[in-house]
Protein backbone atom coordinates (compact mmCIF):
# COMPACT_ATOMS: atom_id res chain seq x y z
CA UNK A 1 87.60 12.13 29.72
CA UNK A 2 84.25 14.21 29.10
CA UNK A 3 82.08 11.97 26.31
CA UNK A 4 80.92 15.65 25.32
CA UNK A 5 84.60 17.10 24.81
CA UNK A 6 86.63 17.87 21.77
CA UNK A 7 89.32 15.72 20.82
CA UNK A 8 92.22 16.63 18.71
CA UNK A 9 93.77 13.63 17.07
CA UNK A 10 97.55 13.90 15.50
CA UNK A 11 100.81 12.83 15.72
CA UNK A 12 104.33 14.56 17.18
CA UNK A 13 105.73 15.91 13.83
CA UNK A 14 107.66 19.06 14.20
CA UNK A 15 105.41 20.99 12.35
CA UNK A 16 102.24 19.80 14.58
CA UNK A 17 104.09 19.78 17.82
CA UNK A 18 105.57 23.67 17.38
CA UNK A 19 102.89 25.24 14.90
CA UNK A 20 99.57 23.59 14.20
CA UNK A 21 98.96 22.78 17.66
CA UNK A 22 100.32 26.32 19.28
CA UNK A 23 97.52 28.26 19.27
CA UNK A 24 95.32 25.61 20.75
CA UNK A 25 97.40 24.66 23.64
CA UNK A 26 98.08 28.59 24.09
CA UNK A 27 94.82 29.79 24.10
CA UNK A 28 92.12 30.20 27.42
CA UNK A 29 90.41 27.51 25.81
CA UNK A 30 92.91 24.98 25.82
CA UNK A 31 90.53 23.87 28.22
CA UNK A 32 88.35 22.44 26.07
CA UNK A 33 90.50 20.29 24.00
CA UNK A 34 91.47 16.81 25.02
CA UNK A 35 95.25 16.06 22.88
CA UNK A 36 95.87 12.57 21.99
CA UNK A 37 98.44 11.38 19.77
CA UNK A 38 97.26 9.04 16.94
CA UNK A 39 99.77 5.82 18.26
CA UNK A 40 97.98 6.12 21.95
CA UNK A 41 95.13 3.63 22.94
CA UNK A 42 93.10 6.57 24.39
CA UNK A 43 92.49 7.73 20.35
CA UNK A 44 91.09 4.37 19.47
CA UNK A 45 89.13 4.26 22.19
CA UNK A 46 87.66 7.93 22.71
CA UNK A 47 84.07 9.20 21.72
CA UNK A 48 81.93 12.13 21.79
CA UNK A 49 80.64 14.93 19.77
CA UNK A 50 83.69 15.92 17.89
CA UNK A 51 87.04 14.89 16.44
CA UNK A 52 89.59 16.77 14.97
CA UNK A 53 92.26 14.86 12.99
CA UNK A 54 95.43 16.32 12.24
CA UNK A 55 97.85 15.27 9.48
CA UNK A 56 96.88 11.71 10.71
CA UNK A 57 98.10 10.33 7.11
CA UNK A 58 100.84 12.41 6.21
CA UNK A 59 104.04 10.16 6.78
CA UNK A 60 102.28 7.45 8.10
CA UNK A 61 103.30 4.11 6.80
CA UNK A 62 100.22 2.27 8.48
CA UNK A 63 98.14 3.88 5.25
CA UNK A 64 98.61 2.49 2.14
CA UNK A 65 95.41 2.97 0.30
CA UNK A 66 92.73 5.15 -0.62
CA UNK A 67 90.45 3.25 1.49
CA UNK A 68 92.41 2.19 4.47
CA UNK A 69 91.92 6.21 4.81
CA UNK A 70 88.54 5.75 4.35
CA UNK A 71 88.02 3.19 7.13
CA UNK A 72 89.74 4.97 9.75
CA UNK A 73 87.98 8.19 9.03
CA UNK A 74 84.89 6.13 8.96
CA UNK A 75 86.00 4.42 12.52
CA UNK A 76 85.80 7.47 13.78
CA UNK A 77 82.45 8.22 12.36
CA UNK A 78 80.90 5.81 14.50
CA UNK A 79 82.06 7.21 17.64
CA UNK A 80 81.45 11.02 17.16
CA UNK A 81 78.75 13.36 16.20
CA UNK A 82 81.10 15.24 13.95
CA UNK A 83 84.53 14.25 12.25
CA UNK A 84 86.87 17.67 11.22
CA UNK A 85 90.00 17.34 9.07
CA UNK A 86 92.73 20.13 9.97
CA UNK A 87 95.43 19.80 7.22
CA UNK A 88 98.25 21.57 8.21
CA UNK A 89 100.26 20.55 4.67
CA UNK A 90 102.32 23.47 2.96
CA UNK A 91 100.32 24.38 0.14
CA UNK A 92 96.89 25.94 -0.68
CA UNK A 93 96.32 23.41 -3.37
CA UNK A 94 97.20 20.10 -2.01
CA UNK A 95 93.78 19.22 -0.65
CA UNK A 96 92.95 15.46 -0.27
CA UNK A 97 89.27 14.92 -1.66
CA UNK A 98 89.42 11.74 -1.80
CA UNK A 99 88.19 11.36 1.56
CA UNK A 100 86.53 14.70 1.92
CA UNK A 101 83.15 13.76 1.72
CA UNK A 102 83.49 11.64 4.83
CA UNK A 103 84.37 14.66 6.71
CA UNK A 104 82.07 17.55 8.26
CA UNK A 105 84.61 20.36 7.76
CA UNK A 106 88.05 20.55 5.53
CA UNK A 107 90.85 23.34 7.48
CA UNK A 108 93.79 24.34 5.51
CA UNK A 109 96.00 27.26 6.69
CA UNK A 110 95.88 28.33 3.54
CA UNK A 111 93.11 28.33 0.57
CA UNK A 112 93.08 29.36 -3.20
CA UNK A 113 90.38 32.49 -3.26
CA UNK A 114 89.55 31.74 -6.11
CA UNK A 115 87.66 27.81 -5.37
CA UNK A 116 87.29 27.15 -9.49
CA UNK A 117 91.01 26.64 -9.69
CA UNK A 118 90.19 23.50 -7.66
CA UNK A 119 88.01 22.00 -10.17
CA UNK A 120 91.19 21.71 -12.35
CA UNK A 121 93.86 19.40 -11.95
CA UNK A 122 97.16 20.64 -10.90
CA UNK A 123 100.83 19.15 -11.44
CA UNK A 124 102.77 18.65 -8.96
CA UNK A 125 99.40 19.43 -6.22
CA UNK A 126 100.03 22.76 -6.04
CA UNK A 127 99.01 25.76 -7.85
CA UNK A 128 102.64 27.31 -8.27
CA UNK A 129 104.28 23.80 -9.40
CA UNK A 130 101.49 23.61 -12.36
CA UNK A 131 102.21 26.87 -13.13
CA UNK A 132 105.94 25.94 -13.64
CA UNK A 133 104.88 23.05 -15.09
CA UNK A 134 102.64 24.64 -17.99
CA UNK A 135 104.81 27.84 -18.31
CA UNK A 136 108.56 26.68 -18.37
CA UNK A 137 107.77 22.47 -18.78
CA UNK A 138 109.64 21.54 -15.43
CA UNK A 139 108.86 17.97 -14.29
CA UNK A 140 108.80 16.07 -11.48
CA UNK A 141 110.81 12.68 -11.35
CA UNK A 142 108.18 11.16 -8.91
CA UNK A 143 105.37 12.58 -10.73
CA UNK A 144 101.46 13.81 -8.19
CA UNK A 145 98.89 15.10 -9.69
CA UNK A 146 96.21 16.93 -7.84
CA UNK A 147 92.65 16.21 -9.03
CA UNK A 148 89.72 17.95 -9.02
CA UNK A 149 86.65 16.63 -6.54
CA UNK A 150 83.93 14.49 -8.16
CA UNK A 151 81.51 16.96 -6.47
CA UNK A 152 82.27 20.10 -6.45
CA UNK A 153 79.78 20.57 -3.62
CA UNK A 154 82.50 19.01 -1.42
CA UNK A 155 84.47 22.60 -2.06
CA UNK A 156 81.58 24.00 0.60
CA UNK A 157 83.58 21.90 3.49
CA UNK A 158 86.50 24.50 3.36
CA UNK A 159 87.22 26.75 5.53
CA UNK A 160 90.93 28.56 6.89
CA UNK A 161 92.34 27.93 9.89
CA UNK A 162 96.08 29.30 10.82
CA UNK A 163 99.20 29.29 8.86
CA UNK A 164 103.00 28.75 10.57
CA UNK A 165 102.44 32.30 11.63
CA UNK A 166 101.18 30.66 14.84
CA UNK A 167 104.03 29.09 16.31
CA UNK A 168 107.10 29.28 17.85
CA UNK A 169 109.82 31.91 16.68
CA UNK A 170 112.80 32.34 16.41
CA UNK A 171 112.83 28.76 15.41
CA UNK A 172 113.44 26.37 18.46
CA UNK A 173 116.99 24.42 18.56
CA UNK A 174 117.31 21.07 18.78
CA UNK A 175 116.67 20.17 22.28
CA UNK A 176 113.34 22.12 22.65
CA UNK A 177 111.88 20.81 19.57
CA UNK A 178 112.81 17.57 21.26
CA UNK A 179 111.22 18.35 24.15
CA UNK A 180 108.21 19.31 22.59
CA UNK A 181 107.71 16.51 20.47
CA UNK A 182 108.22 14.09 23.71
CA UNK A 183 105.37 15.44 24.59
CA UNK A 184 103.18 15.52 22.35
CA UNK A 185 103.73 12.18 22.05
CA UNK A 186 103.13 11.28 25.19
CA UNK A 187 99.54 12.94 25.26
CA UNK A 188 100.90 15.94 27.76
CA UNK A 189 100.24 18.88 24.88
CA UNK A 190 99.00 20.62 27.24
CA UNK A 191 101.99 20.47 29.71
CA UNK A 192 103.62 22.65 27.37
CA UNK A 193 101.54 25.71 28.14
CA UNK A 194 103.44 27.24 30.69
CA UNK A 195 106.78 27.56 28.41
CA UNK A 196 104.73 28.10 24.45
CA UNK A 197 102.79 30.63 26.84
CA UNK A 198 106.25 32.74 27.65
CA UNK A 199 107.28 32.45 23.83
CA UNK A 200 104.17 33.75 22.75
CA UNK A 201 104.46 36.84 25.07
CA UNK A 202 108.23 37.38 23.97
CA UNK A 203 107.13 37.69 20.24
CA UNK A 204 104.09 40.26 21.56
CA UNK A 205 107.14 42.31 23.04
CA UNK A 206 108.95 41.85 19.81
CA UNK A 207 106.46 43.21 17.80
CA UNK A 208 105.77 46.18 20.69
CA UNK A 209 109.45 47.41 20.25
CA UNK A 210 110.00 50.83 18.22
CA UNK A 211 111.49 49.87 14.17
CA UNK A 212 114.59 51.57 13.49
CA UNK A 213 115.51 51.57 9.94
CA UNK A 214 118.18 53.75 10.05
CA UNK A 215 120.15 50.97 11.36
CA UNK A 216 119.53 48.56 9.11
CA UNK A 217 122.27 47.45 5.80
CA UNK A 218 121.82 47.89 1.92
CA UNK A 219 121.77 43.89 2.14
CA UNK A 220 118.60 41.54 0.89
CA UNK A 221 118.88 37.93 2.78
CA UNK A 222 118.23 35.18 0.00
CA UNK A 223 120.25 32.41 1.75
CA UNK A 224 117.76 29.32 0.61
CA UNK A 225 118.53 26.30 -1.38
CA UNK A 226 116.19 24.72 -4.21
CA UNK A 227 118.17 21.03 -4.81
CA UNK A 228 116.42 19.07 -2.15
CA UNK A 229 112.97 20.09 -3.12
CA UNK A 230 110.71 18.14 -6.56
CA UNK A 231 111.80 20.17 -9.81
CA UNK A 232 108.64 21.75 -9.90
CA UNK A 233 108.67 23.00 -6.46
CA UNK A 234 111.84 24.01 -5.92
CA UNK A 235 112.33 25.73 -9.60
CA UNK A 236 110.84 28.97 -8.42
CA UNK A 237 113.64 29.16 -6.10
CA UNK A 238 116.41 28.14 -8.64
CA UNK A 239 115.06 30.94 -11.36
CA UNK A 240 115.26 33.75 -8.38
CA UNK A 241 118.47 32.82 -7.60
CA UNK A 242 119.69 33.09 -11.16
CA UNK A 243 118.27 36.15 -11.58
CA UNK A 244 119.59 38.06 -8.24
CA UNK A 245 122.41 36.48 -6.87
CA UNK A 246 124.87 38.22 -8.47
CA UNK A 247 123.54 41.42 -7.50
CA UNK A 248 125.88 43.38 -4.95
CA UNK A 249 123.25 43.97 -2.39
CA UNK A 250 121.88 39.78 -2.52
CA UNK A 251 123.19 37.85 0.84
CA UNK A 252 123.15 33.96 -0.10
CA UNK A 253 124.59 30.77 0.64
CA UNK A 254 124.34 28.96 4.05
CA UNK A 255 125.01 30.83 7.27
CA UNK A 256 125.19 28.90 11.04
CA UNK A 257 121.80 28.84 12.81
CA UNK A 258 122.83 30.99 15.48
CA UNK A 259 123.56 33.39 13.91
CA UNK A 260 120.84 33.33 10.80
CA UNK A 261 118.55 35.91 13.38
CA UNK A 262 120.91 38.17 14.16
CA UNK A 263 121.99 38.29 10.69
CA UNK A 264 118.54 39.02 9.15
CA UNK A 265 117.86 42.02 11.94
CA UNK A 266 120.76 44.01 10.05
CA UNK A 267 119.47 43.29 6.92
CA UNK A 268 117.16 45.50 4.69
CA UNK A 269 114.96 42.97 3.28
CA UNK A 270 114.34 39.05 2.96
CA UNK A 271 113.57 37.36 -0.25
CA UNK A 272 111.37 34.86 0.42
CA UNK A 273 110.34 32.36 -2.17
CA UNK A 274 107.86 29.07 -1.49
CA UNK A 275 108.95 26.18 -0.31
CA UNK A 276 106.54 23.16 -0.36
CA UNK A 277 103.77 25.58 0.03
CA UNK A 278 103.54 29.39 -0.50
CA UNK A 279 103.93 30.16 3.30
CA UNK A 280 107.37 29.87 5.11
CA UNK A 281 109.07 30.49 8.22
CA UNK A 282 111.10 33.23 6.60
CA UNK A 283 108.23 35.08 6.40
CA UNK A 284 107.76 35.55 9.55
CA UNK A 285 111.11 35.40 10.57
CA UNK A 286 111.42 38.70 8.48
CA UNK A 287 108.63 40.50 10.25
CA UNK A 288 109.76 39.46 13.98
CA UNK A 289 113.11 41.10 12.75
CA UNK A 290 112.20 44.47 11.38
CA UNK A 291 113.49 43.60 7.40
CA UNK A 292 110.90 44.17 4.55
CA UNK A 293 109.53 40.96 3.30
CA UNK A 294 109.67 40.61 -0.32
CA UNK A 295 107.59 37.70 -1.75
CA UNK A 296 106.38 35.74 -4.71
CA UNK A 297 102.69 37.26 -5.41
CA UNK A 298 100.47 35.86 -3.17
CA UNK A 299 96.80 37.50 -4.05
CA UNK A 300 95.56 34.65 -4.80
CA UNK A 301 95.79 33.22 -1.19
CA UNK A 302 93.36 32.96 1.77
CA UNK A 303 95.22 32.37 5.47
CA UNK A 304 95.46 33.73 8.96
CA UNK A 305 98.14 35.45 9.96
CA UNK A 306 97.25 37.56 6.77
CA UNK A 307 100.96 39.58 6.00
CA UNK A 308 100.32 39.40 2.39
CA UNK A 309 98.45 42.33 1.23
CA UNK A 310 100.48 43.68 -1.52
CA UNK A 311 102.46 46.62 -0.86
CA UNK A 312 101.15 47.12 2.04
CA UNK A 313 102.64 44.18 4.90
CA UNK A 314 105.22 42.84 1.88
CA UNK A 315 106.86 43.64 -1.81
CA UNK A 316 105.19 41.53 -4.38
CA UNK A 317 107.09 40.08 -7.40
CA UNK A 318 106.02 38.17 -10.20
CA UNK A 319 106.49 34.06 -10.19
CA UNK A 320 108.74 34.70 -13.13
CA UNK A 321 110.80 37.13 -11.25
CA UNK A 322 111.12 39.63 -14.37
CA UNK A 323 110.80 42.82 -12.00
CA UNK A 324 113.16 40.98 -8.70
CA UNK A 325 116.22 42.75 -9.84
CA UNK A 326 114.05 46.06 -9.87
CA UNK A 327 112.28 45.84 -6.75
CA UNK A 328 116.12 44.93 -5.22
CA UNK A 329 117.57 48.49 -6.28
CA UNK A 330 114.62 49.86 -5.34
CA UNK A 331 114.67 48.54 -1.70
CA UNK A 332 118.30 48.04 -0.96
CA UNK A 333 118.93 51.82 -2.19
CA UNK A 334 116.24 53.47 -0.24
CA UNK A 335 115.12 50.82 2.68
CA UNK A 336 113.35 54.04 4.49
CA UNK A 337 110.91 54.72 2.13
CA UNK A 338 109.61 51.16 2.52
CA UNK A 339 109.40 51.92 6.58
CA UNK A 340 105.73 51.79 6.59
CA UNK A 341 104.66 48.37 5.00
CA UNK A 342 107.15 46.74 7.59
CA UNK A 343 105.72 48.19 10.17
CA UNK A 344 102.17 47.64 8.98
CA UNK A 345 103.33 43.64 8.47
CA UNK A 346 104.48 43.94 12.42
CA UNK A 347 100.98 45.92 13.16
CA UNK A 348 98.82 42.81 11.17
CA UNK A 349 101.14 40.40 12.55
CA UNK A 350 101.38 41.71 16.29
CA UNK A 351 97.06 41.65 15.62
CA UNK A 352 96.71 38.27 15.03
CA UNK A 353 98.46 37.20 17.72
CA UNK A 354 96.77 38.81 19.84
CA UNK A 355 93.26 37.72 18.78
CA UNK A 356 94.67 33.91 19.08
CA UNK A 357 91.67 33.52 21.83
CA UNK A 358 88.91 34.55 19.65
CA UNK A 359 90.22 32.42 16.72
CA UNK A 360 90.50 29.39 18.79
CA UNK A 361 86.84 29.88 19.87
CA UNK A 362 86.20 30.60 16.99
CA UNK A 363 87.43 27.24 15.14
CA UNK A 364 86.19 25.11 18.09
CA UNK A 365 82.51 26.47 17.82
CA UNK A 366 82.16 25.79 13.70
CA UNK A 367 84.05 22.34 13.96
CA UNK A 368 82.07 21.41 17.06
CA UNK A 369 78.45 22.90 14.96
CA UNK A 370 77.56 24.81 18.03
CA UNK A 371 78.25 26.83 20.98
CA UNK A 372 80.47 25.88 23.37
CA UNK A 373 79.38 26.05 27.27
């Protein structure tokens, strides 16, 4: 391997091996990436200018401490010019600065716009589970707190990188998610071009394809759960629920996989709450599908895909779900009128994907502090 190349450093979780590591083993500069799983000899042993470590402690029971972090950030240090953290966890607020200041760069998929909320704590580590927290006094059993930086110059390291919006959809069964994370794991990433390549294109086409609105239901999907998440993170989901699900036009409950797509085409809408961060699959899974995406308010938020400008790529509703019933007549009596903001999510959407090249570049130039021959 090249002394002067890039290295991306992570492990073979499904969220790495299908999302956060897509658009780099898609792109036309996959090229300049060498993949190596965190486990393999080949990470302890590479140098060179730059490193880029990927959820490298998340669920990783070789890291018990603070500074056992520390020291293998610091390891790394030593043998490149420039050390980049990519944190592809779910929320906007559950940033790690602990060991920030070790780093040259911080990416999140997704960032608080407003970078004061940072300097305040936050229960639960995420913006939306202090909020429940404060407002309604939900609690966690296993109680995090998120604290603010002891420099707040350290907020200067962050910068966006992609969201699950860069990935593969409709959501890959069993076997291929196997598949992928074999490889991963066995530092062939990049073997998997040829097939994330084909998926990529088929969601392109997806988007291409003429909306027809006429044929959709009266129906809103809200089949999601809230019992296996923290109080504070899944309450959002429990109060929406309350509030809708006896409403004739709400679909919940638990359908089969195979046929969870096919459902959601015929649907109107999707309610789509946050899970552990603000950003889910359903989101997208909406879009790809032609239904109207109807989310918790999401203004606050900075991220790429960007399909949440209110009212105009999804329906807003307020975190205390006061005007959800409203917004449900609204949409489930008169799905046509809303025609334009789901195409416009498909138009933003369908964009992004398409300018996966220049991102990529993009990301590889700033975390690499220079241009890239």
């Amino acid at each position: 391997m090249e002394k002067n190349s890039i290295y991306v450093i992570h492990s073979d979780s499904k969220i790495e091996s299908l999302y956060t590591l897509f658009p780099l083993i898609v792109s036309e500069h996959s090229a300049l990436v060498n993949f190596l799983h965190i486990n393999s000899k080949e990470a302890r042993k590479a140098e060179g200018e730059c490193v880029i470590l990927v959820r490298v402690f998340k669920g990783n029971d070789s890291f018990q401490t603070v500074e056992e972090k520390r020291k293998y950030i610091q390891d790394f240090k030593r043998r490149f010019r420039r050390v980049v953290m990519l944190d592809d966890g779910a929320g906007s607020d559950s940033l790690y600065f602990e060991y920030m200041d070790l780093v040259d760069l911080y990416y999140k998929g997704k960032l608080l716009k407003e970078k004061a909320a940072y300097l305040q704590p936050a229960y639960g580590r995420q913006l939306f589970t202090n909020y429940y927290n404060q407002t309604y006094g939900v609690t966690d059993e296993k109680e995090k707190m998120r604290n603010p930086p002891s420099d707040p110059a350290l907020l200067n390291k962050l910068r966006v990188s992609w969201n699950l919006g860069y990935g593969i959809y409709p959501m890959a069964n069993v076997l291929f998610t196997k598949m992928a994370r074999v490889a991963v794991n066995a530092n062939l990433s990049k073997a998997l071009k040829p097939v994330y390549t084909y998926h990529y294109k088929r969601m392109l086409r997806d988007l291409d394809k003429p909306l027809n609105v006429s044929a959709k239901s009266n129906y809103v999907h809200a089949r999601f759960g809230y019992s296996a998440f923290p109080h504070t993170v899944g309450y959002q989901r429990k109060l929406l629920l309350s509030k809708c699900s006896s409403h004739s036009s709400i679909v919940t409950g638990k359908v089969a996989p195979s046929a969870y797509n096919k459902e959601i085409k015929k649907m109107a809408a999707v309610l789509s709450p946050f899970g552990w961060g603000e950003i889910c699959y359903r989101d997208y899974e909406a879009i790809l599908n032609e239904a109207l995406l109807i989310k918790p308010n999401m203004d606050g938020i900075e991220t790429w895909p960007n399909v949440y400008k209110s009212h105009e790529t999804y329906v807003p509703i307020d975190w205390d779900g006061n005007d959800l019933l409203e917004t449900i007549e609204r949409v489930s009596s008169n799905i046509a009128e809303h025609r334009n903001i789901i195409e416009q999510a498909r138009e933003e959407y369908k964009g992004a994907l398409r300018q996966i090249d220049s991102r990529v570049l993009s990301f590889l130039q700033e975390a690499a502090g220079g241009a890239l021959v």
